[in-house]
Protein backbone atom coordinates (compact mmCIF):
# COMPACT_ATOMS: atom_id res chain seq x y z
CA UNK A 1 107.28 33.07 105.40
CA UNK A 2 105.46 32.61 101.98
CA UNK A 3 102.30 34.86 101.61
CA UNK A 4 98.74 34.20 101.30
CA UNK A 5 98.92 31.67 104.37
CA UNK A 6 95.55 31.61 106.62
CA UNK A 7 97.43 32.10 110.30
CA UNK A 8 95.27 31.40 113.67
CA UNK A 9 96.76 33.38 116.39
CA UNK A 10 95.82 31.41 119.78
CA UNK A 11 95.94 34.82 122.23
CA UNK A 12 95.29 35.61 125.74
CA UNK A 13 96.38 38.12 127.69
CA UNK A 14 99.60 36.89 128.38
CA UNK A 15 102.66 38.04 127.99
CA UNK A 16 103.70 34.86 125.90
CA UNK A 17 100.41 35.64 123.51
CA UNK A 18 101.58 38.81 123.02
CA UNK A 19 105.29 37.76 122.37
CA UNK A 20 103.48 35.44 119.72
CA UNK A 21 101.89 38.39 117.55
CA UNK A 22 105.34 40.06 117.98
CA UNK A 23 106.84 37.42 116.14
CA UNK A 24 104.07 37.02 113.61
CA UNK A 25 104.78 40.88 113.13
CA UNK A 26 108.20 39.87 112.60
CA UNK A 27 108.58 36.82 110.43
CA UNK A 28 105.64 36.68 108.49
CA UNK A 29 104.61 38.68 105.30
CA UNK A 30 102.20 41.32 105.90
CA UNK A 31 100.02 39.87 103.13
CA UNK A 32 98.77 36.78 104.98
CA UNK A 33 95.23 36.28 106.40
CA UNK A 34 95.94 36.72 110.51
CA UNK A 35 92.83 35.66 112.83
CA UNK A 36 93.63 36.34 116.85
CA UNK A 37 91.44 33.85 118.30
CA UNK A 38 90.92 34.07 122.11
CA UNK A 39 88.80 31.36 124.13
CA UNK A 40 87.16 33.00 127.22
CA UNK A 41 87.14 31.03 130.50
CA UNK A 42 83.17 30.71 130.80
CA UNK A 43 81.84 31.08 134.94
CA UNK A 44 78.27 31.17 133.89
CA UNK A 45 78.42 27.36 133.32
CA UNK A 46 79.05 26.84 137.02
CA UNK A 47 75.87 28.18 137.97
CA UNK A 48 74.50 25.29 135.68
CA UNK A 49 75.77 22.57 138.60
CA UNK A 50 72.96 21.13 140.33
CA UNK A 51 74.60 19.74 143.10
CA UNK A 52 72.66 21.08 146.53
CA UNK A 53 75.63 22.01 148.67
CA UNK A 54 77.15 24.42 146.00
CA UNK A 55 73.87 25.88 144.49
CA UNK A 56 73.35 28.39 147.44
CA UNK A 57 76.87 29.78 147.21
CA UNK A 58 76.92 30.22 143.38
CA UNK A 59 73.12 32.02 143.87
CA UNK A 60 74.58 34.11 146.47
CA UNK A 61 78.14 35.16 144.45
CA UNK A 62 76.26 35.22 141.04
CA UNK A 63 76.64 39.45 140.66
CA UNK A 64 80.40 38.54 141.72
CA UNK A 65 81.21 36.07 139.14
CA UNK A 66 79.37 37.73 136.16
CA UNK A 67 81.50 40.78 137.11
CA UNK A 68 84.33 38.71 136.91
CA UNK A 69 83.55 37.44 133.77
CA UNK A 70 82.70 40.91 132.19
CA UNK A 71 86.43 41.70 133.71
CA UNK A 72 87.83 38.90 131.71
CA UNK A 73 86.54 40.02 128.51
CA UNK A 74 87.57 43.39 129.09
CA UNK A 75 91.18 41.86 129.66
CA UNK A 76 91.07 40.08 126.49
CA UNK A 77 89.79 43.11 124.65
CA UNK A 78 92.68 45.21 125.41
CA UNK A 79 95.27 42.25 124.27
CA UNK A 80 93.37 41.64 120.83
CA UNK A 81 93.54 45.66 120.39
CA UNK A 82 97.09 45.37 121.09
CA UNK A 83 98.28 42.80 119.27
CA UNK A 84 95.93 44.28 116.22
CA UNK A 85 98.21 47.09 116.76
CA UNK A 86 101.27 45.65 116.72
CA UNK A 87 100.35 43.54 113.32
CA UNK A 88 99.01 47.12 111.79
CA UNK A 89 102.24 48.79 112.73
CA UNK A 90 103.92 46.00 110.83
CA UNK A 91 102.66 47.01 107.98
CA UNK A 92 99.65 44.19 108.19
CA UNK A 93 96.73 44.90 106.05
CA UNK A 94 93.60 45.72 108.29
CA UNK A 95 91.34 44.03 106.04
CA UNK A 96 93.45 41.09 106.71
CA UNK A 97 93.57 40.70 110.45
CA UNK A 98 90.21 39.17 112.10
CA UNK A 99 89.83 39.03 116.13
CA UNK A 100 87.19 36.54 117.08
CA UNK A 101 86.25 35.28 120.37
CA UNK A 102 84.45 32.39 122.02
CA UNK A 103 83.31 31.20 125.65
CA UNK A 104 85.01 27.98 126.10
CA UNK A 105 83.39 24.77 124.72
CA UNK A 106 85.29 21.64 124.92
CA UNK A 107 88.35 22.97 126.55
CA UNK A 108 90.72 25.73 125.47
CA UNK A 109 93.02 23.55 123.79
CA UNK A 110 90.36 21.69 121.87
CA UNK A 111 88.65 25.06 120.89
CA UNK A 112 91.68 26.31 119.33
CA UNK A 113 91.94 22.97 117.67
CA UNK A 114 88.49 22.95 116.30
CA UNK A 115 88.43 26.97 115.45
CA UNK A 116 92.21 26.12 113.35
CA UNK A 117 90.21 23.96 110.43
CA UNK A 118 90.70 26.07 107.60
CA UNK A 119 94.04 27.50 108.41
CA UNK A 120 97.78 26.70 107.46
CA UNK A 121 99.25 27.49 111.11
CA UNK A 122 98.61 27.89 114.51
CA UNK A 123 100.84 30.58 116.50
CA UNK A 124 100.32 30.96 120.04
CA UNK A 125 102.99 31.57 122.91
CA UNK A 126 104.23 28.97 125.28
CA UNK A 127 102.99 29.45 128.96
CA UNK A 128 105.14 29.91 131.75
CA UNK A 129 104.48 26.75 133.55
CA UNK A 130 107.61 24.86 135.65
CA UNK A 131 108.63 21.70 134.83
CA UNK A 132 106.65 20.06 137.15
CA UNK A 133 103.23 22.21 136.35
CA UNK A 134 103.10 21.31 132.87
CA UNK A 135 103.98 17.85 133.60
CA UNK A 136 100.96 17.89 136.07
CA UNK A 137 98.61 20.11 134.66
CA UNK A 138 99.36 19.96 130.57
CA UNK A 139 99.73 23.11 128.85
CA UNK A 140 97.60 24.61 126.21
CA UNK A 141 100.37 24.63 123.91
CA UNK A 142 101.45 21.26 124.46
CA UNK A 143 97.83 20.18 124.02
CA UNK A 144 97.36 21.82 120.92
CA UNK A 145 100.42 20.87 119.47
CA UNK A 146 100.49 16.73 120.05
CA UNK A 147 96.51 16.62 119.37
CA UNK A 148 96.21 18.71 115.98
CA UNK A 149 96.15 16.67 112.53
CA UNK A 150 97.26 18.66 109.30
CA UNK A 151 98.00 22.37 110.40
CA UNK A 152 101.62 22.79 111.28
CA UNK A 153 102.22 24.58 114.98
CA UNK A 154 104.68 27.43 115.93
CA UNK A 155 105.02 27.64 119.70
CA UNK A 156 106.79 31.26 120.50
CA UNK A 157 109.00 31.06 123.54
């Protein structure tokens, strides 16, 4: 690919994300500006529900999903350190290669969407989903790729 692109890396901790960078690693020229942009799932907000059957449960689990939260991140750490590796042991210029992260806002595929103005393409892996799953539930991918305007998409199987 030609150099001095601006590339958004959409990355969880998936094996797909990582599968992404790989490629990136692969087919792109170390000189181009790489962001790995991860949107964290955000539990806090559903302590923020006022409705008065579920209030007492999330007050009583509240050390038990701000642990899980703080697990998340830590999850998400260790991908964006290792798919910062992999790009560095490309040959990837650190300077280069930004990791940024954000508790979701408008949806994980809208977040990507909104975090991609500025850059030439979005890379991010395809999930895993059956036939039927995706066709139920979406897929972040699929999303991201029929909703963006003006930023080309590569979708890594």
């Amino acid at each position: 690919m030609e150099t001095g692109q601006k590339i958004l890396v959409a990355l969880d901790d998936s094996e797909n994300a990582i599968r992404a960078v790989e490629h990136v690693a692969k087919f792109f020229n170390p000189s181009n500006e790489i962001t790995l942009f991860s949107v964290l799932q955000d539990t806090i907000t559903l302590f923020n529900m006022n409705h008065p059957e579920l209030t007492p449960y999330f007050m009583a689990q509240q050390t038990y999903f701000g642990e899980l939260e703080e697990k998340q991140k830590s999850i998400v750490e260790e991908a964006q350190k290792k798919a910062k590796k992999i790009l560095l042991d490309a040959g990837f210029n650190k300077e280069n290669i930004a990791v940024k992260s954000q508790h979701k806002q408008k949806g994980i595929a809208r977040d990507i969407i909104e975090a991609a103005s500025g850059y030439d393409i979005i890379v991010m892996g395809r999930r895993g989903l059956s036939g039927i799953q995706e066709f139920l539930l979406g897929s972040v991918s699929h999303k991201v790729l029929h909703s963006v305007k003006n930023i080309s998409v590569l979708i890594v199987n």
